[in-house]
C-alpha atoms as a PDB file:
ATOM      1  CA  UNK A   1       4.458   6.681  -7.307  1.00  0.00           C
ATOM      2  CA  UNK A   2       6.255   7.285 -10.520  1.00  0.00           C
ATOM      3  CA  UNK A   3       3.609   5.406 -12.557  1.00  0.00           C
ATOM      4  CA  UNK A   4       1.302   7.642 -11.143  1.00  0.00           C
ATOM      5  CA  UNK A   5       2.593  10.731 -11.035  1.00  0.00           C
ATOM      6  CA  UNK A   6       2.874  10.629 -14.835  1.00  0.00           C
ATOM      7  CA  UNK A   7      -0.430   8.478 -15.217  1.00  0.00           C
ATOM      8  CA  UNK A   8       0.946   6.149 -17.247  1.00  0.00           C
ATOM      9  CA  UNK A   9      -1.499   4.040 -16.501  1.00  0.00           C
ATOM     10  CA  UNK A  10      -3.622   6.371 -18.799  1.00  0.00           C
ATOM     11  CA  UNK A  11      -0.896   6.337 -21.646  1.00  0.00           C
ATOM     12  CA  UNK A  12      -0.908   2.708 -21.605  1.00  0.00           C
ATOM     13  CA  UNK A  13      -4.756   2.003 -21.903  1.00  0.00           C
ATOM     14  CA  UNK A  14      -4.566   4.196 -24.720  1.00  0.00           C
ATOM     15  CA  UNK A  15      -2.325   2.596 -26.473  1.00  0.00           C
ATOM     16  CA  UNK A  16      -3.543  -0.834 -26.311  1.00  0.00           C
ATOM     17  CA  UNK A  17      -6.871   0.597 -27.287  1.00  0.00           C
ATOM     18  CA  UNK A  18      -5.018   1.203 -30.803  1.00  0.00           C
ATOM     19  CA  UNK A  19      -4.878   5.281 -30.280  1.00  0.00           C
ATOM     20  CA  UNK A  20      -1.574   7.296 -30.648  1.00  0.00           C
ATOM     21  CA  UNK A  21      -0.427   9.205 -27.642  1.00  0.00           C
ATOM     22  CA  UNK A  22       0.526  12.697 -28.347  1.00  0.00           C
ATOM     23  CA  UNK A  23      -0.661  12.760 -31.765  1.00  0.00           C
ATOM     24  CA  UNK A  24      -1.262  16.333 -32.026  1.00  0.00           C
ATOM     25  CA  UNK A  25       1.636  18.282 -32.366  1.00  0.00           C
ATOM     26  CA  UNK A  26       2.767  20.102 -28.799  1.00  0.00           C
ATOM     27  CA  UNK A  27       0.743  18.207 -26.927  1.00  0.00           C
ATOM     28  CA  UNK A  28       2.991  15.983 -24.999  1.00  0.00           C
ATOM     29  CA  UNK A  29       4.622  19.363 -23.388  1.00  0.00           C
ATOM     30  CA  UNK A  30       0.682  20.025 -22.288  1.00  0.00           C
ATOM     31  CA  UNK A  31       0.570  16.896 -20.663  1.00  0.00           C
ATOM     32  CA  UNK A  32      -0.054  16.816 -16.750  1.00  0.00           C
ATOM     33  CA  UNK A  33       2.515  13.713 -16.393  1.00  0.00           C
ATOM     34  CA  UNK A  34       5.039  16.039 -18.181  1.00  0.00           C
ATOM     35  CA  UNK A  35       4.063  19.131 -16.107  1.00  0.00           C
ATOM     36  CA  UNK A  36       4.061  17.809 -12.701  1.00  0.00           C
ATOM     37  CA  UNK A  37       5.616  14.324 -13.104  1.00  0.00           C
ATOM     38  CA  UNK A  38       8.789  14.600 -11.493  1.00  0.00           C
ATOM     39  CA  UNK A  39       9.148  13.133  -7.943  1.00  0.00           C
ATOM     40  CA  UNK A  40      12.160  15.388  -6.379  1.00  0.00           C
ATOM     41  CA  UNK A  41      11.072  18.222  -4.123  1.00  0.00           C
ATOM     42  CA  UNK A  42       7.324  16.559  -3.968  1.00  0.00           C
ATOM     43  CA  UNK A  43       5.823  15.924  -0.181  1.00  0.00           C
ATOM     44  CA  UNK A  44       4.923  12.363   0.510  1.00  0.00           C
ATOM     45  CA  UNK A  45       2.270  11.305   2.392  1.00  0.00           C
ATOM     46  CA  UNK A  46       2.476   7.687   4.711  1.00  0.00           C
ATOM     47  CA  UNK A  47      -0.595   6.502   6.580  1.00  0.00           C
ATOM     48  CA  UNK A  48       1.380   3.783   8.858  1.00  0.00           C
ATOM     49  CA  UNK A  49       5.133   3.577   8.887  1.00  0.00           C
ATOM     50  CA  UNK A  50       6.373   0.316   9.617  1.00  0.00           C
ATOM     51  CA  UNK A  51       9.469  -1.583   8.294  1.00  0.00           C
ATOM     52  CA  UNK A  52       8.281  -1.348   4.742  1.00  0.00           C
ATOM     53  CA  UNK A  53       7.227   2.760   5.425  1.00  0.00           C
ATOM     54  CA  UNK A  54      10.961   2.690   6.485  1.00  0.00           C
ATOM     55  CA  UNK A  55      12.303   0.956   4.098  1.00  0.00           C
ATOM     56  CA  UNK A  56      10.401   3.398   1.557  1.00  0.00           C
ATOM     57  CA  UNK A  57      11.546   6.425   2.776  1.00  0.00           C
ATOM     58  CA  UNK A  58      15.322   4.976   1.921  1.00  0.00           C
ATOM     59  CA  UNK A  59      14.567   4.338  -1.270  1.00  0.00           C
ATOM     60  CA  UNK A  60      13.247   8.010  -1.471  1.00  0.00           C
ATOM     61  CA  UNK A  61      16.288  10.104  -0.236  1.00  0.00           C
ATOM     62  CA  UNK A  62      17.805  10.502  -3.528  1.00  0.00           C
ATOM     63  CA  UNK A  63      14.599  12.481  -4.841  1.00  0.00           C
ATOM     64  CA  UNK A  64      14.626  15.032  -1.930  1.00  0.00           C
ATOM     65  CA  UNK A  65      11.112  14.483  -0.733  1.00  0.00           C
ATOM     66  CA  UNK A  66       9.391  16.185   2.421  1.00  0.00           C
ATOM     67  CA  UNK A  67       7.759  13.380   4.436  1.00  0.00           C
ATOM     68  CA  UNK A  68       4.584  14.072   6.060  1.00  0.00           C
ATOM     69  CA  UNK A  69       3.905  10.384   8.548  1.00  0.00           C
ATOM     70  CA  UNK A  70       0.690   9.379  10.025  1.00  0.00           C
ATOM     71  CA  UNK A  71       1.549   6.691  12.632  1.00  0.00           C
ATOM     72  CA  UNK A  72       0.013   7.079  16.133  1.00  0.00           C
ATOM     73  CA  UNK A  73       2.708   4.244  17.343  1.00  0.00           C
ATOM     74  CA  UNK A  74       5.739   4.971  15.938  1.00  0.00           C
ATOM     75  CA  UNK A  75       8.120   6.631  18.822  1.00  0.00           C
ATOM     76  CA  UNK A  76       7.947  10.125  18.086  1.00  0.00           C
ATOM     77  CA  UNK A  77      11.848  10.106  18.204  1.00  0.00           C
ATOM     78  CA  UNK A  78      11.411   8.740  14.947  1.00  0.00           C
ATOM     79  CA  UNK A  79      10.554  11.798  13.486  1.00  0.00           C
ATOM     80  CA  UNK A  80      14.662  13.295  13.876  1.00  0.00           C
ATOM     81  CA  UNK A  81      16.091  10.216  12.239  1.00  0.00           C
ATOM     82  CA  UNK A  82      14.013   9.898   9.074  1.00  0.00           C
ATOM     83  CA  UNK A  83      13.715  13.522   8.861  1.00  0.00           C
ATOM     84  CA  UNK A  84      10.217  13.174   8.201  1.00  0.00           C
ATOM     85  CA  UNK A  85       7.094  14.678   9.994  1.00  0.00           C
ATOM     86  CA  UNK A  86       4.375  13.797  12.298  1.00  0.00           C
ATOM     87  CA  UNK A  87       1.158  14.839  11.291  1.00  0.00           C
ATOM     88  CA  UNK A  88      -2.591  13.596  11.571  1.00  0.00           C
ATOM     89  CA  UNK A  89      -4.494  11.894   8.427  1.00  0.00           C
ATOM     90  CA  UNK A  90      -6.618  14.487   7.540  1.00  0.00           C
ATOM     91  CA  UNK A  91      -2.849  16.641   6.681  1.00  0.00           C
ATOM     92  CA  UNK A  92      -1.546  13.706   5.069  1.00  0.00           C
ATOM     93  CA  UNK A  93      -4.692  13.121   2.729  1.00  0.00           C
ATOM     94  CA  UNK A  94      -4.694  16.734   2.002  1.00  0.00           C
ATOM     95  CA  UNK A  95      -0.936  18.435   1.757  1.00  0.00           C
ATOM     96  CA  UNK A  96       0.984  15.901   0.224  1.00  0.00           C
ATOM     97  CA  UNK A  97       1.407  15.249  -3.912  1.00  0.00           C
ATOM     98  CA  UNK A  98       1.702  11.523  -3.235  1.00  0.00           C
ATOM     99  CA  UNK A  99      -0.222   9.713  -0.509  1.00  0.00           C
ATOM    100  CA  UNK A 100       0.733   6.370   0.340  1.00  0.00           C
ATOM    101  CA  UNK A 101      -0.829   3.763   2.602  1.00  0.00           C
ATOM    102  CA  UNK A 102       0.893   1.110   3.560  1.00  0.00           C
ATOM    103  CA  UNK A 103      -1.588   0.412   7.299  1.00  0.00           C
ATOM    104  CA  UNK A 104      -2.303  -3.513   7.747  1.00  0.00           C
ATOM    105  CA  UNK A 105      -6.212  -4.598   8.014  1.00  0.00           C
ATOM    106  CA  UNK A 106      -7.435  -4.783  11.864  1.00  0.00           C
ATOM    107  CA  UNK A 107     -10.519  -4.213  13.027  1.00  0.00           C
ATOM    108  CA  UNK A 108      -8.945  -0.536  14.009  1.00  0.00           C
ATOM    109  CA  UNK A 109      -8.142  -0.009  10.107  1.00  0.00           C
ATOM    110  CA  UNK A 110     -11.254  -1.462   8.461  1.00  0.00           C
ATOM    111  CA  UNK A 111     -12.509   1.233   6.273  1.00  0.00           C
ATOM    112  CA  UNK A 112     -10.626   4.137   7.606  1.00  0.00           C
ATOM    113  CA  UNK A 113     -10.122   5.824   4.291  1.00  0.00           C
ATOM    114  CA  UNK A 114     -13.954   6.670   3.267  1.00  0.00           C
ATOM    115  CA  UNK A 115     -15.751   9.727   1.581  1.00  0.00           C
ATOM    116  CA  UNK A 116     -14.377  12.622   4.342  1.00  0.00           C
ATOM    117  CA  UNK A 117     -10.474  11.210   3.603  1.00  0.00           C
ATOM    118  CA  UNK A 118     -10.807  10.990   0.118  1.00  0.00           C
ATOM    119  CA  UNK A 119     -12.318  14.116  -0.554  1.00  0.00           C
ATOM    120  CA  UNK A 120      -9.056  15.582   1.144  1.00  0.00           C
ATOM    121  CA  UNK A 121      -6.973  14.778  -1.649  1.00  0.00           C
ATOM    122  CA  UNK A 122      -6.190  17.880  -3.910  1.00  0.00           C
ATOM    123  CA  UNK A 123      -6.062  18.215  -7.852  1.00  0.00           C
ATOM    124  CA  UNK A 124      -2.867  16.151  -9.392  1.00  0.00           C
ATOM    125  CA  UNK A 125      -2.697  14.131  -6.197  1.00  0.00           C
ATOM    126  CA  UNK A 126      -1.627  10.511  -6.757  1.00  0.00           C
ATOM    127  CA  UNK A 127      -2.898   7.870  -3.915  1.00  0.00           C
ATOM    128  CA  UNK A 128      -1.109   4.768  -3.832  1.00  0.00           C
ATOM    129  CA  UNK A 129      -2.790   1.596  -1.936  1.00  0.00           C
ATOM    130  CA  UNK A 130      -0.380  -1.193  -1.559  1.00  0.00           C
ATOM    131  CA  UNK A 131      -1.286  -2.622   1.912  1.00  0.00           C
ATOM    132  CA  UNK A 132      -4.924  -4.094   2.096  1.00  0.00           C
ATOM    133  CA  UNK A 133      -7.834  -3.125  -0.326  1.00  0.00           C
ATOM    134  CA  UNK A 134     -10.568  -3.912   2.808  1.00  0.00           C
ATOM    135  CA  UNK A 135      -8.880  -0.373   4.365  1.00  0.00           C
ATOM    136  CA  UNK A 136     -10.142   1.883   1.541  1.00  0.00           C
ATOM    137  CA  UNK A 137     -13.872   2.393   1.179  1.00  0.00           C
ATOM    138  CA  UNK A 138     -13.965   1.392  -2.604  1.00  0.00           C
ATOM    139  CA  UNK A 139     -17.037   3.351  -2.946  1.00  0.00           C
ATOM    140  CA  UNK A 140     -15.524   6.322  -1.775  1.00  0.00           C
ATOM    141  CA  UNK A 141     -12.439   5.585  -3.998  1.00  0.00           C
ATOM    142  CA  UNK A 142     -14.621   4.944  -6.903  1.00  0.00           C
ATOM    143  CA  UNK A 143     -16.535   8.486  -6.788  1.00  0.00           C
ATOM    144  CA  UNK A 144     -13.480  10.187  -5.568  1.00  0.00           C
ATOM    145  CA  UNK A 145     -12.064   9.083  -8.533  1.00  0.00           C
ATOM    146  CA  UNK A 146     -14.760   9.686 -10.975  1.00  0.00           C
ATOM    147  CA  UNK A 147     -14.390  13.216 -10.900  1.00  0.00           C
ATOM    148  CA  UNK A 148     -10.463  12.999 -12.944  1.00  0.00           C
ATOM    149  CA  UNK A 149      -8.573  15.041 -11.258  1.00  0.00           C
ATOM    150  CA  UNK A 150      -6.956  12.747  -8.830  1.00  0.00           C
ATOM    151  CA  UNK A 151      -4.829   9.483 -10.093  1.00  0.00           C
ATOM    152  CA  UNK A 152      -4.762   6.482  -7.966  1.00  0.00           C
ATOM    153  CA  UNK A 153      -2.094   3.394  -8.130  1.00  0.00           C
ATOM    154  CA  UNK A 154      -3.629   0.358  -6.342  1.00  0.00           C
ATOM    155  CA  UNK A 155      -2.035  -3.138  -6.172  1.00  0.00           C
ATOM    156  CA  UNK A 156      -5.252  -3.704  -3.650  1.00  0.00           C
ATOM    157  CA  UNK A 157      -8.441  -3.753  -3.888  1.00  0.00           C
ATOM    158  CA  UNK A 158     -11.877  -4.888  -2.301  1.00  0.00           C
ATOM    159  CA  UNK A 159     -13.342  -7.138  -3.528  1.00  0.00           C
ATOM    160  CA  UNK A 160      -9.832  -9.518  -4.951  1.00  0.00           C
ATOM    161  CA  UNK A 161      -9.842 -10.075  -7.339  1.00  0.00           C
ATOM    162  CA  UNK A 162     -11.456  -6.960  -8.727  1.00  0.00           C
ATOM    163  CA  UNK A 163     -14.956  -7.478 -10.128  1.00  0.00           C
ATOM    164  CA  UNK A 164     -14.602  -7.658 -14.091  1.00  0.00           C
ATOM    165  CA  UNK A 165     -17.441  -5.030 -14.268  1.00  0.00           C
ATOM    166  CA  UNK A 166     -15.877  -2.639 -11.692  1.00  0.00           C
ATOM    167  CA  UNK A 167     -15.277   0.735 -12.907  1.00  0.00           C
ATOM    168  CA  UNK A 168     -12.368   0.540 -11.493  1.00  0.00           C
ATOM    169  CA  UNK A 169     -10.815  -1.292 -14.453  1.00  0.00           C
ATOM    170  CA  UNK A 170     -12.121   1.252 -16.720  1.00  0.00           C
ATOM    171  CA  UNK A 171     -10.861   4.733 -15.254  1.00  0.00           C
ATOM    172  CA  UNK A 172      -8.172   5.977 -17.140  1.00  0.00           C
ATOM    173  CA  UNK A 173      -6.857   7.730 -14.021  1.00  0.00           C
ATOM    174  CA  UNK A 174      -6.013   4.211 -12.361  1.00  0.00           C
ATOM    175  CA  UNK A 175      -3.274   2.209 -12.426  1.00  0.00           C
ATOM    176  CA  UNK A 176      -3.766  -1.173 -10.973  1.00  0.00           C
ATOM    177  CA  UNK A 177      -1.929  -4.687 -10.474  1.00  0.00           C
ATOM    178  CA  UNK A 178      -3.095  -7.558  -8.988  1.00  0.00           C
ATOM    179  CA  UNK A 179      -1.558  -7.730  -5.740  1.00  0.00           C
ATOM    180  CA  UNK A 180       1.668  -8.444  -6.830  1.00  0.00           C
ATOM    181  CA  UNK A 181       3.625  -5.766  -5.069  1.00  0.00           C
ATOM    182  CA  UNK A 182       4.611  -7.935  -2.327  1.00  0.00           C
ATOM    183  CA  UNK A 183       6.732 -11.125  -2.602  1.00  0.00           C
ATOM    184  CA  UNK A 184       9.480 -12.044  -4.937  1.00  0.00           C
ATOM    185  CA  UNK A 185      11.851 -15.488  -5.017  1.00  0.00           C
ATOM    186  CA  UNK A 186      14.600 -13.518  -3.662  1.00  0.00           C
ATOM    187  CA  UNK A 187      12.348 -12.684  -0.198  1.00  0.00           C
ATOM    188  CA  UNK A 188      11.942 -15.980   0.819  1.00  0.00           C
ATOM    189  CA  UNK A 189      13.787 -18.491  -1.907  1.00  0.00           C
ATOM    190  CA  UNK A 190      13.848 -22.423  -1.160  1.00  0.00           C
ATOM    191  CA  UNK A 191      11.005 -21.623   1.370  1.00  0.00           C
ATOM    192  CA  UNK A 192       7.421 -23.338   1.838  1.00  0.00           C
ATOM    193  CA  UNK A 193       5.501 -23.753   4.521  1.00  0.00           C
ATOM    194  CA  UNK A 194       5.349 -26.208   6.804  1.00  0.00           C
ATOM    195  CA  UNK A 195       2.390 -28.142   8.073  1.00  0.00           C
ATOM    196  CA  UNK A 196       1.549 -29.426  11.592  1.00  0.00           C
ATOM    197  CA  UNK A 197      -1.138 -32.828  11.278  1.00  0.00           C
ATOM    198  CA  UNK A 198      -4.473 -32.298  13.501  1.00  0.00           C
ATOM    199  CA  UNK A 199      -4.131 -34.768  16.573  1.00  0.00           C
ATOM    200  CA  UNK A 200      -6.376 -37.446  14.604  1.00  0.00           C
ATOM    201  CA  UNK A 201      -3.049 -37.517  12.315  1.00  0.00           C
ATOM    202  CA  UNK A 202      -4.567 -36.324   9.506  1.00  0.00           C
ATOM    203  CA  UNK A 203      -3.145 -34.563   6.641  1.00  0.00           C
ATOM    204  CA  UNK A 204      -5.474 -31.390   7.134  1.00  0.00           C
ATOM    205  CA  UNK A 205      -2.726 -28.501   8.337  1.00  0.00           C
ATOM    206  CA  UNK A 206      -3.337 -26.846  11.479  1.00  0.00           C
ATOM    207  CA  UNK A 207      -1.147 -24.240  11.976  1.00  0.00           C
ATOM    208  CA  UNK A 208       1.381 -22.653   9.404  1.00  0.00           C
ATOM    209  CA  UNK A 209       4.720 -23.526  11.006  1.00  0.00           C
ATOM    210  CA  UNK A 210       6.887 -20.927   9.103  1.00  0.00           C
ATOM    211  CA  UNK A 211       6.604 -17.777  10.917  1.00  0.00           C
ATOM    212  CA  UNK A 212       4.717 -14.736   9.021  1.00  0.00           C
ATOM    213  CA  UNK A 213       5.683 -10.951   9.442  1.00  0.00           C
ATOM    214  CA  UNK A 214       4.142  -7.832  10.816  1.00  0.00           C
ATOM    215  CA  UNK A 215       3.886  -8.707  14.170  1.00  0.00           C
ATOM    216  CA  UNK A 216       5.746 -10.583  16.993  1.00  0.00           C
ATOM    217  CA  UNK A 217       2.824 -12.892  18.017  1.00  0.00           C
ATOM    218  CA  UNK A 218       3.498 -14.237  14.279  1.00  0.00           C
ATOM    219  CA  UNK A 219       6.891 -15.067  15.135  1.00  0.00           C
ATOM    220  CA  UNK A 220       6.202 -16.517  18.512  1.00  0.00           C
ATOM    221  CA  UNK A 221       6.204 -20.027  19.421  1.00  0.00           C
ATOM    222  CA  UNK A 222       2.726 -21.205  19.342  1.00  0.00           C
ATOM    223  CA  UNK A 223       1.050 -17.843  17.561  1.00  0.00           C
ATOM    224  CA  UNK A 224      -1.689 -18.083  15.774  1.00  0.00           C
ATOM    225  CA  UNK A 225      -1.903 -17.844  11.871  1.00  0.00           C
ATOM    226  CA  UNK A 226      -4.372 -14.926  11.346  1.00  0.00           C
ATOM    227  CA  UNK A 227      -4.938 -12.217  14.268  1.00  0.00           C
ATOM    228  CA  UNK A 228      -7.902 -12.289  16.277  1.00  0.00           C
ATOM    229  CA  UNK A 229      -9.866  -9.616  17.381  1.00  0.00           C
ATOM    230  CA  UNK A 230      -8.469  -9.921  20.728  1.00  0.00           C
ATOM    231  CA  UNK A 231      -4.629  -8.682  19.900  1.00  0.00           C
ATOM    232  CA  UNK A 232      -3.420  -6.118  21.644  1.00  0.00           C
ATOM    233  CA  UNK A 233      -1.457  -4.193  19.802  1.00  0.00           C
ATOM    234  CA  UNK A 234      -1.079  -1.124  17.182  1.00  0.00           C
ATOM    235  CA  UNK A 235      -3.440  -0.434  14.747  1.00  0.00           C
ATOM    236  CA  UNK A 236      -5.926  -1.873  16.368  1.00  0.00           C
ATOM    237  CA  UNK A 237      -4.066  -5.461  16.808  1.00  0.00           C
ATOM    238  CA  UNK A 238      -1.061  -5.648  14.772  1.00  0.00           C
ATOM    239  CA  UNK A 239       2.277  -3.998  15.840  1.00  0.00           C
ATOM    240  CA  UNK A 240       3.619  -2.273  12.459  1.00  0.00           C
ATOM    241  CA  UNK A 241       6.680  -1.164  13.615  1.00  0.00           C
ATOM    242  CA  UNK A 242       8.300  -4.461  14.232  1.00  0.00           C
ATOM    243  CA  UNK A 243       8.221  -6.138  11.470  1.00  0.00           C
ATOM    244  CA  UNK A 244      12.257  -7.189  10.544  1.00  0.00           C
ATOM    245  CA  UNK A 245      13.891  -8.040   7.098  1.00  0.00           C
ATOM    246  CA  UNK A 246      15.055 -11.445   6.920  1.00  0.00           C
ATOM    247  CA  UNK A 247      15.368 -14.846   4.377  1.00  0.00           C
ATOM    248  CA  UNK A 248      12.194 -17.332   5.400  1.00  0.00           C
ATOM    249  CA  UNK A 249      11.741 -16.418   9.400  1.00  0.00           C
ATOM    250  CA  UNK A 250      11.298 -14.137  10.944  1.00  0.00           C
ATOM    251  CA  UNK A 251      10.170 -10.686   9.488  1.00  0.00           C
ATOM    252  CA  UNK A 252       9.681 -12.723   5.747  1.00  0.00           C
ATOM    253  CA  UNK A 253       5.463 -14.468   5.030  1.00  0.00           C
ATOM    254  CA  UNK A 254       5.886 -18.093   4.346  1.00  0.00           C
ATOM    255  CA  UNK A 255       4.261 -18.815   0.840  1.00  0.00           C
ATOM    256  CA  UNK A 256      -0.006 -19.028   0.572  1.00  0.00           C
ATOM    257  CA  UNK A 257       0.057 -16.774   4.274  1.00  0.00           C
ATOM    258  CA  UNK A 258      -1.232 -13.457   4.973  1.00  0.00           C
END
């Protein structure tokens, strides 16, 4: 959000590209990033609000945000202790000066963000994708973006990796990473997964034996490894809300899953 909101990404393509930022005198003080780049007192925008959404807004109370929450399963009790707001995702594409998305890919989530969301987002918004690229429409994205007045932040994308003749790359208004927002050592150190033999004995793996997060048919005795299109659930088939914090178990993705 940070990155974004003072398009650093921009800066930084810039300067690898040999030029020197702010070389005209004045000119750093014209800057959007300097203008608007400051996080406290901005509204923030969620599209799903699971454990991590949760664990977000935490990390935001010190900057004083207003929280504007699209989550059609999240108890609506919710709403008092996080002092945030329940609103629907045309108002969170549209009101907020950040708009994160942090939904997992179902079937339900599949392309939800397209041309209609997109062209919700005002002038100096900042989108930030760091859940599944296969939710955004990256055509959409891609023409949404082309007109420079929005600045997007993705650690996603779709196609992974990205294309190396995607425009994407090439925007000075993006920021991306290579899906790399995710795991660390310290989430799940000494970990790795564990691999069942098929019943010809094998070495193929079957089944991933370390439970994965984001839902509790992950952590379930016997649960399958990647969700079918038959799982009831939020979001289409994954219950977001459950997810826990943990070491390798429960509520932590065994290494090579998800």
């Amino acid at each position: 959000m940070m990155i974004g909101l003072r398009n650093a990404g921009s800066h930084f393509r810039r300067m690898i590209a040999g030029e020197q930022p702010f070389a005209v005198a004045g000119s750093y003080f014209q800057d959007p990033g300097f203008i608007h780049g400051d996080l406290t007192g901005k509204t923030v925008g969620l599209i799903g609000c699971g454990y991590i959404g949760r664990r977000l807004i935490q990390l935001l109370e010190p900057f004083h945000v207003r929280l504007l929450v699209f989550d059609p399963y999240l108890p609506r009790e919710m709403a008092d202790v996080y002092d945030m707001d329940f609103t629907s995702l045309e108002q969170v594409m549209s009101v907020p000066d950040v708009v994160v998305c942090l939904v997992p890919i179902t079937p339900a989530t599949r392309g939800m963000l397209g041309a209609d969301e997109f062209s919700r987002l005002r002038p100096g918004a900042v989108f930030v994708n760091v859940s599944r690229g296969a939710v955004v429409r990256t055509d959409a994205l891609i023409e949404r973006l082309s007109r420079g007045d929005v600045v997007a932040c993705l650690d996603v994308f779709d196609p992974e990796p990205v294309p190396a003749d995607s425009p994407i790359l090439r925007m000075p208004n993006v920021f991306v990473s290579p899906h790399i927002a995710g795991e660390t050592g310290q989430t799940y150190p000494d970990s790795s997964p564990t691999w069942s033999t098929s019943s010809s004995g094998s070495s193929a793996a079957t089944r991933c034996e370390v439970p994965c997060f984001r839902a509790p048919w992950r952590t379930a005795p016997g649960a399958r490894h990647r969700p079918d299109a038959d799982d009831a659930g939020p979001w289409g088939d994954v219950n977001t809300t459950s997810a826990s914090p943990g070491r390798a178990g429960p509520g932590i993705p065994a290494p090579g899953c998800c």
